[in-house]
Protein backbone atom coordinates (compact mmCIF):
# COMPACT_ATOMS: atom_id res chain seq x y z
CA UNK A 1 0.00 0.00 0.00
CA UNK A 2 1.71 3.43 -0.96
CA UNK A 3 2.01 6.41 0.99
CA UNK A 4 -1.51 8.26 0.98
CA UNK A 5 -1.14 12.29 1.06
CA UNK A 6 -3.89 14.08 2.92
CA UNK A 7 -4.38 17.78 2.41
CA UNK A 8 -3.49 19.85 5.37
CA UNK A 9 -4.00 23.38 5.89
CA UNK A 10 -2.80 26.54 7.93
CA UNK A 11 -3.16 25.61 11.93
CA UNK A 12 -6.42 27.24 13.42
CA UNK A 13 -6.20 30.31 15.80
CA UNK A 14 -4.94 29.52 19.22
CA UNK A 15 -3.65 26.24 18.53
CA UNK A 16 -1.00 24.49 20.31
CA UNK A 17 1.38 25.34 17.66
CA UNK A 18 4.94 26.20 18.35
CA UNK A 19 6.29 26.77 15.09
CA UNK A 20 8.71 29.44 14.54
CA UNK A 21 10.19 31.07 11.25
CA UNK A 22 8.95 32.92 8.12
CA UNK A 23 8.52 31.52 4.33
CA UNK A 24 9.57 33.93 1.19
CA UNK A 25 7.96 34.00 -1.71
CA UNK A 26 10.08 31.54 -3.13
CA UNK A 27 9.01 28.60 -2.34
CA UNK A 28 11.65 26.40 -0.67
CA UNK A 29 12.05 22.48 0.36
CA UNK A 30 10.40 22.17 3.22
CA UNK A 31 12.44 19.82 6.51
CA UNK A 32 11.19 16.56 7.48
CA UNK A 33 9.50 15.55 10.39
CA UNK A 34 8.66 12.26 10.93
CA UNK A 35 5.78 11.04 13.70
CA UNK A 36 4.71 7.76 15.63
CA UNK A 37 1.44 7.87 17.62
CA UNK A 38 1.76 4.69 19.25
CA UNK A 39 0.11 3.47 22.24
CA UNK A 40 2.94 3.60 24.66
CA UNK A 41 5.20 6.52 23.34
CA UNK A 42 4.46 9.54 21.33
CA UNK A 43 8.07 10.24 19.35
CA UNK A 44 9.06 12.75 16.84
CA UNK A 45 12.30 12.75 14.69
CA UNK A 46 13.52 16.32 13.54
CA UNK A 47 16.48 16.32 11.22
CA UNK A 48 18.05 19.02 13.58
CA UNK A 49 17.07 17.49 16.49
CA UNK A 50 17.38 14.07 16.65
CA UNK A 51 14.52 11.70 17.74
CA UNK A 52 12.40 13.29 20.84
CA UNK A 53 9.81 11.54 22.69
CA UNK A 54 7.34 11.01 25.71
CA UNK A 55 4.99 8.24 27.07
CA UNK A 56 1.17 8.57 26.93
CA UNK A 57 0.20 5.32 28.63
CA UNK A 58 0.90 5.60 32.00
CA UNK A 59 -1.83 6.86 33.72
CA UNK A 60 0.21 7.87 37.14
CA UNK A 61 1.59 10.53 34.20
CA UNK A 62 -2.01 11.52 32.50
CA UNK A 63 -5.21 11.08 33.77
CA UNK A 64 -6.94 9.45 30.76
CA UNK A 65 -4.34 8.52 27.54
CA UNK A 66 -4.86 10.13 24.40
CA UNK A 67 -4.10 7.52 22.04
CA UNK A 68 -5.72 4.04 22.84
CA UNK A 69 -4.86 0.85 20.79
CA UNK A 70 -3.07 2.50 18.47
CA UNK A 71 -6.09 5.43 17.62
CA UNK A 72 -5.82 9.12 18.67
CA UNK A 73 -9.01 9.19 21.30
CA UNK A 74 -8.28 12.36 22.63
CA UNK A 75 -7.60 15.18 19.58
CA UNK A 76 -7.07 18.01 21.45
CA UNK A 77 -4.82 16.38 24.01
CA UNK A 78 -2.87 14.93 21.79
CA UNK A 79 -1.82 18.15 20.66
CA UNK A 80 -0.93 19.60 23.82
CA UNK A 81 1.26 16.41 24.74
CA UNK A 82 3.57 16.92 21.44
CA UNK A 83 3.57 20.91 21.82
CA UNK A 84 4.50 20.21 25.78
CA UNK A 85 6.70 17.82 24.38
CA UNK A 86 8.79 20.29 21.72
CA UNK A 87 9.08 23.22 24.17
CA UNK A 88 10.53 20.89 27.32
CA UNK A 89 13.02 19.78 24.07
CA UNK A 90 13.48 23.53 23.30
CA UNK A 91 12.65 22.29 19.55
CA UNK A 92 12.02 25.08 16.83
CA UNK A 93 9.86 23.63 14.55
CA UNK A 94 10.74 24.99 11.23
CA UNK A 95 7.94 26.63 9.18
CA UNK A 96 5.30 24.61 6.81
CA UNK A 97 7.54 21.11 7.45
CA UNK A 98 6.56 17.49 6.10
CA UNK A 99 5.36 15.29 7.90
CA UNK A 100 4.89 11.04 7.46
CA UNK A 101 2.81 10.21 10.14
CA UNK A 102 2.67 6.52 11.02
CA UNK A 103 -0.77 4.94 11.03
CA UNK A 104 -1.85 0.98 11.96
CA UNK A 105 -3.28 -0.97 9.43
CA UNK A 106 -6.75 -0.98 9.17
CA UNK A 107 -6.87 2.68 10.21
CA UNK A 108 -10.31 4.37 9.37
CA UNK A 109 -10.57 7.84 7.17
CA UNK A 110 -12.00 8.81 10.59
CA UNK A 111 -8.73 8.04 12.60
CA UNK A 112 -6.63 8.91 9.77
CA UNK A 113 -8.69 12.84 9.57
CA UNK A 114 -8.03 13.09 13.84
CA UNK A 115 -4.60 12.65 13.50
CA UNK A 116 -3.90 14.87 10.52
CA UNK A 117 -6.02 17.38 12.69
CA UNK A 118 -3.96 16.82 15.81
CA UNK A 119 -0.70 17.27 13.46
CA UNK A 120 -2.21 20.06 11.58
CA UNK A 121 -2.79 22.32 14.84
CA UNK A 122 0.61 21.31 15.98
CA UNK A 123 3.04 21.72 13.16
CA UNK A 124 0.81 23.46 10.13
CA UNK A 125 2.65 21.57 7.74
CA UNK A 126 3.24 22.03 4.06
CA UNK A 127 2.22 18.43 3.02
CA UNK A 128 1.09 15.56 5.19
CA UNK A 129 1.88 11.65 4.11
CA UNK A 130 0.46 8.57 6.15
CA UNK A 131 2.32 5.48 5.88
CA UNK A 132 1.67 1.87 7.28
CA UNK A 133 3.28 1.21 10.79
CA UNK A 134 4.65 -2.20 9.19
CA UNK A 135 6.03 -0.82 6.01
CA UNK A 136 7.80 2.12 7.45
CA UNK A 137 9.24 -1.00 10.28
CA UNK A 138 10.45 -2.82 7.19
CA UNK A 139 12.20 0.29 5.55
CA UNK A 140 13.75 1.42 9.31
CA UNK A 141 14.87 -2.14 10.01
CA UNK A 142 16.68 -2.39 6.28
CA UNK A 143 14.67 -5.00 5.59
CA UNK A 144 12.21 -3.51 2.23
CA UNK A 145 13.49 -5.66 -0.04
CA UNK A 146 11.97 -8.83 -1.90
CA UNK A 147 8.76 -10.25 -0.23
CA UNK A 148 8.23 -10.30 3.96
CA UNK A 149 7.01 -11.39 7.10
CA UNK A 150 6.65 -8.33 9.39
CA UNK A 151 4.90 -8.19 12.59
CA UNK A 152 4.89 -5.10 14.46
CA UNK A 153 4.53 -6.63 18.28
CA UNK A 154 3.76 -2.95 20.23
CA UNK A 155 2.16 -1.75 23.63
CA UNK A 156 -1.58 -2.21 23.03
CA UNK A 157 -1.60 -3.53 19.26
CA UNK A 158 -0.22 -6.27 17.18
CA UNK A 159 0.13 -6.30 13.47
CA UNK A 160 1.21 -8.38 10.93
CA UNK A 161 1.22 -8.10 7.28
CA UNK A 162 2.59 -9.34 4.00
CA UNK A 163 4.78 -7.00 2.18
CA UNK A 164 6.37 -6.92 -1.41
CA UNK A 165 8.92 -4.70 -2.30
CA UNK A 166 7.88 -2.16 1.16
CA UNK A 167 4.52 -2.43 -0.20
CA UNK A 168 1.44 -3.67 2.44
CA UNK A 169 -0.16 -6.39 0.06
CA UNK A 170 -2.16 -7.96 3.03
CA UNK A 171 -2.07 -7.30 6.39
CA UNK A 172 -4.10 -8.38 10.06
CA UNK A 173 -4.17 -6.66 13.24
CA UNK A 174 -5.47 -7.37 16.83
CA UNK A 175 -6.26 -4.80 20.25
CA UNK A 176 -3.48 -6.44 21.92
CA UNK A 177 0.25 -5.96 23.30
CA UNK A 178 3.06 -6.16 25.90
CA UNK A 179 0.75 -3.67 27.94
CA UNK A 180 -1.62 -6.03 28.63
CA UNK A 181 0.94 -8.18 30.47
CA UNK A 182 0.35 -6.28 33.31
CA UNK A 183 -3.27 -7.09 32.87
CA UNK A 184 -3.95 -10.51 32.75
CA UNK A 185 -2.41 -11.35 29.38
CA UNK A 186 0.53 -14.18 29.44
CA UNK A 187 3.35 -14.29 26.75
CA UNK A 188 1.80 -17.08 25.75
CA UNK A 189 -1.32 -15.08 24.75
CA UNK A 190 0.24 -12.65 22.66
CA UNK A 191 2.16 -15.25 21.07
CA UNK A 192 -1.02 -17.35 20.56
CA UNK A 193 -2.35 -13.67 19.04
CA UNK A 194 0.04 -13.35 16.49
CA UNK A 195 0.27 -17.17 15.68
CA UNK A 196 -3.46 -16.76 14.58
CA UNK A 197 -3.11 -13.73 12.29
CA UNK A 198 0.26 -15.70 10.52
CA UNK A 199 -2.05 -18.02 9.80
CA UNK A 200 -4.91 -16.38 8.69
CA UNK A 201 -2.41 -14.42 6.12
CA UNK A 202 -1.10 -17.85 5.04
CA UNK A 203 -4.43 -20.37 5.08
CA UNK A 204 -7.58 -18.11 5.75
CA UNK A 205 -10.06 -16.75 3.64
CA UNK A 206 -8.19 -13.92 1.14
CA UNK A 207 -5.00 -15.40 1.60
CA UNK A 208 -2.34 -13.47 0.44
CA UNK A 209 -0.51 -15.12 -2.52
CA UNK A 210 2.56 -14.09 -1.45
CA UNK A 211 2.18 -15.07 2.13
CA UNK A 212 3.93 -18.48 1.15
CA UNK A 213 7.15 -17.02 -0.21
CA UNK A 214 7.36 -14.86 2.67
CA UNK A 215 6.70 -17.64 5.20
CA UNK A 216 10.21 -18.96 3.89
CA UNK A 217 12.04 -16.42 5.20
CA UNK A 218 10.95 -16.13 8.68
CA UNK A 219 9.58 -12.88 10.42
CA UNK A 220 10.77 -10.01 11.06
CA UNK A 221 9.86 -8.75 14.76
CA UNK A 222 9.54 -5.08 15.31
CA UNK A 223 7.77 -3.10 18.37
CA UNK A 224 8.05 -3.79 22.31
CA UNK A 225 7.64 -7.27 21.52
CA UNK A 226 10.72 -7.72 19.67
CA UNK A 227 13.28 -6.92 22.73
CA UNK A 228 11.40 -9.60 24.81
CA UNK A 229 13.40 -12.88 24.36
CA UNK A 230 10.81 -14.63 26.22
CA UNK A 231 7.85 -13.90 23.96
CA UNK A 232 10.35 -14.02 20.79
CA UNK A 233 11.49 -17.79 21.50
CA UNK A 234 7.28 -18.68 22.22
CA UNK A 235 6.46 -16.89 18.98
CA UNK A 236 9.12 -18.90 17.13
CA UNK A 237 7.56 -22.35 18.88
CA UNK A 238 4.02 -21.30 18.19
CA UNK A 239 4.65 -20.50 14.70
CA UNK A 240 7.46 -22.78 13.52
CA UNK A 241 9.25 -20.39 11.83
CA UNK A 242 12.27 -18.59 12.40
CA UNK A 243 12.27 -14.87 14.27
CA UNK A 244 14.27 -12.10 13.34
CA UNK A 245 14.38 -9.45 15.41
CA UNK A 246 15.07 -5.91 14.01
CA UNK A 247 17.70 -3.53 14.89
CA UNK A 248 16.32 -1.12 17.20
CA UNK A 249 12.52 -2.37 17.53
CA UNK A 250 11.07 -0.09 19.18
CA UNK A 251 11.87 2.61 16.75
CA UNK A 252 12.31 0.80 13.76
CA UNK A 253 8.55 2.43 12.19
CA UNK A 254 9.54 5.69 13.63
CA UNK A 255 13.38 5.43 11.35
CA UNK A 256 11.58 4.47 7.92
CA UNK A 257 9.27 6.94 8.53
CA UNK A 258 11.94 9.54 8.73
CA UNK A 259 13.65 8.36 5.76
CA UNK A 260 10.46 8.42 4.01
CA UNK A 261 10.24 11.86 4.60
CA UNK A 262 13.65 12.55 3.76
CA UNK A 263 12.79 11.44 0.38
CA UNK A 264 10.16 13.20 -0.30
CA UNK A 265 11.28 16.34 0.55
CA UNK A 266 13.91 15.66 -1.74
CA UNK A 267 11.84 14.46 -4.43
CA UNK A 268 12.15 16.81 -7.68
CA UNK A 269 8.34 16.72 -8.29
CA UNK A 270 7.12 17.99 -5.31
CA UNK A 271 5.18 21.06 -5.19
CA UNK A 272 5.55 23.48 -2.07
CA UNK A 273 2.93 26.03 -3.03
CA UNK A 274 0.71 27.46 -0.44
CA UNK A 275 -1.57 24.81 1.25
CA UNK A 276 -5.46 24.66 0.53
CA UNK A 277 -8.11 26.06 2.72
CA UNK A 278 -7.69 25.45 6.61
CA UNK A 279 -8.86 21.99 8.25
CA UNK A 280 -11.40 21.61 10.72
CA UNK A 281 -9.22 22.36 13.99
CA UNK A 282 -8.58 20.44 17.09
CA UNK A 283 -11.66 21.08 19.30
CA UNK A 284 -9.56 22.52 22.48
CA UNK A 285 -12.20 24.35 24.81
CA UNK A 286 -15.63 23.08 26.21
CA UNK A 287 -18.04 21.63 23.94
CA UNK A 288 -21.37 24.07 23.75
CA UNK A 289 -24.15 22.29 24.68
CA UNK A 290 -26.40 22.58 22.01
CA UNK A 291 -23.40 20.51 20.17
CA UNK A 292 -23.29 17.64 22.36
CA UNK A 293 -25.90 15.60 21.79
CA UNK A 294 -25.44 13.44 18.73
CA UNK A 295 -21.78 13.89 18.38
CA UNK A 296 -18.46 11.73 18.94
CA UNK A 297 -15.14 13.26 20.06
């Protein structure tokens, strides 16, 4: 699956923006950013500042989290975590950057449009990509080549998917991860977890045909999961095959993600022109009451 581009927009008055800086009239490559939402960390990798990060699961930290099972549940929180975040970093966002924002698999157009939000009131960027948690893992852990195995073992969600060539040709997902250790789960469980979703890639209904010839060369293990030896040696049992874990794990999705925005600010076709109308923003004060009834945050 390729990297979608959403539209984004300028960032909507009193925002939790703390960009800084000016753009000419000339239009000018704009600096990367690269973002991962996950369930257990919120991280951000400037190409200035290195990779910056906080966690958003603990709830000694934050009263109620504001991204749950891998979706954004709390917009306008969100927003103040990463602005809070770039000021205690003393982090000048440059003007109008790009982002790629990872997203899970299976992500809706609804949790795809609250997270460009979130990153719209935030950063204001020039251009906004989305790619797949499991194909950006692949491309951080050097492994994009050929056809693969990648499961993406993380706090509160598990993925695994088929690619060819860094492209998502099938993919399953499941509301668990190591998080839920601490709840009841086993490492049996999550191994269990992901066992099921190899084989519903391989032998289930939709199949994918290249689930086979990626079988053959084992998984690679990316997320939380992946720097458990425990759960790696009861994954390899339960699924028979071999499991590679990637270099760095944990921010494996965050690294192709950055070099996936390196490359397209690079990219000779892109166009930098002023954005398009504003996006709805962030909702960040009380909702009036004749508002509430019928509506979803």
């Amino acid at each position: 699956m390729p990297v979608v581009q959403a539209s984004t927009g300028r960032p909507p008055a009193g925002g939790a923006s703390v960009r800084t800086g000016t753009v000419g009239a000339a239009a000018t490559r704009p600096s990367p950013v690269a973002v991962d939402l996950g369930s257990g960390q919120l991280r951000i990798r400037l190409a200035d500042h290195g990779t910056i990060s906080t966690p958003v699961g603990d709830r000694s930290i934050r009263r109620q989290p504001v991204v749950r099972r891998g979706q954004v549940v709390d917009g306008a929180g969100c927003a103040a975590v990463l602005s809070q975040l770039l000021r205690e970093h003393r982090v000048r966002v440059p003007a109008r950057p790009l982002i790629v924002a990872c997203r899970p698999l299976l992500a809706t157009a609804t949790d795809q449009d609250l997270t460009r939000r979130v990153l719209d009131a935030v950063f204001a960027p020039a251009r906004l990509l989305f790619i797949d948690t499991v194909r950006a893992a692949a491309i951080g852990a050097g492994a994009g080549a050929g056809t693969l195995l990648v499961a993406d073992l993380g706090t509160e969600v598990t993925e695994v998917a088929v690619l060819r060539d860094s492209r998502v040709v099938a993919g399953r997902r499941a509301n668990l991860g190591t998080g839920d250790l601490a709840h009841g789960a086993t490492v049996g469980t999550l191994a269990d977890t992901l066992t099921r979703l190899v084989r519903e890639l391989v032998r289930g209904a939709g199949a994918a045909p290249a689930a086979a010839t990626a079988l053959a060369r084992g998984m690679v293990l990316v997320g939380d999961g992946a720097t458990r030896p425990d759960l790696r040696d009861c994954i390899t049992a339960t699924t028979g095959i071999p499991v590679h874990r990637a270099a760095g794990p944990r921010t494996a999705a965050l690294t192709g993600a950055s070099l996936a925005a390196a490359a397209a600010a690079r990219h000779p076709a892109a166009d930098w022109t002023e954005p398009g109308p504003p996006s709805p923003p962030v909702r960040t004060g009380p909702v009036p009451a004749r508002a509430r009834k019928g509506t979803t945050s």
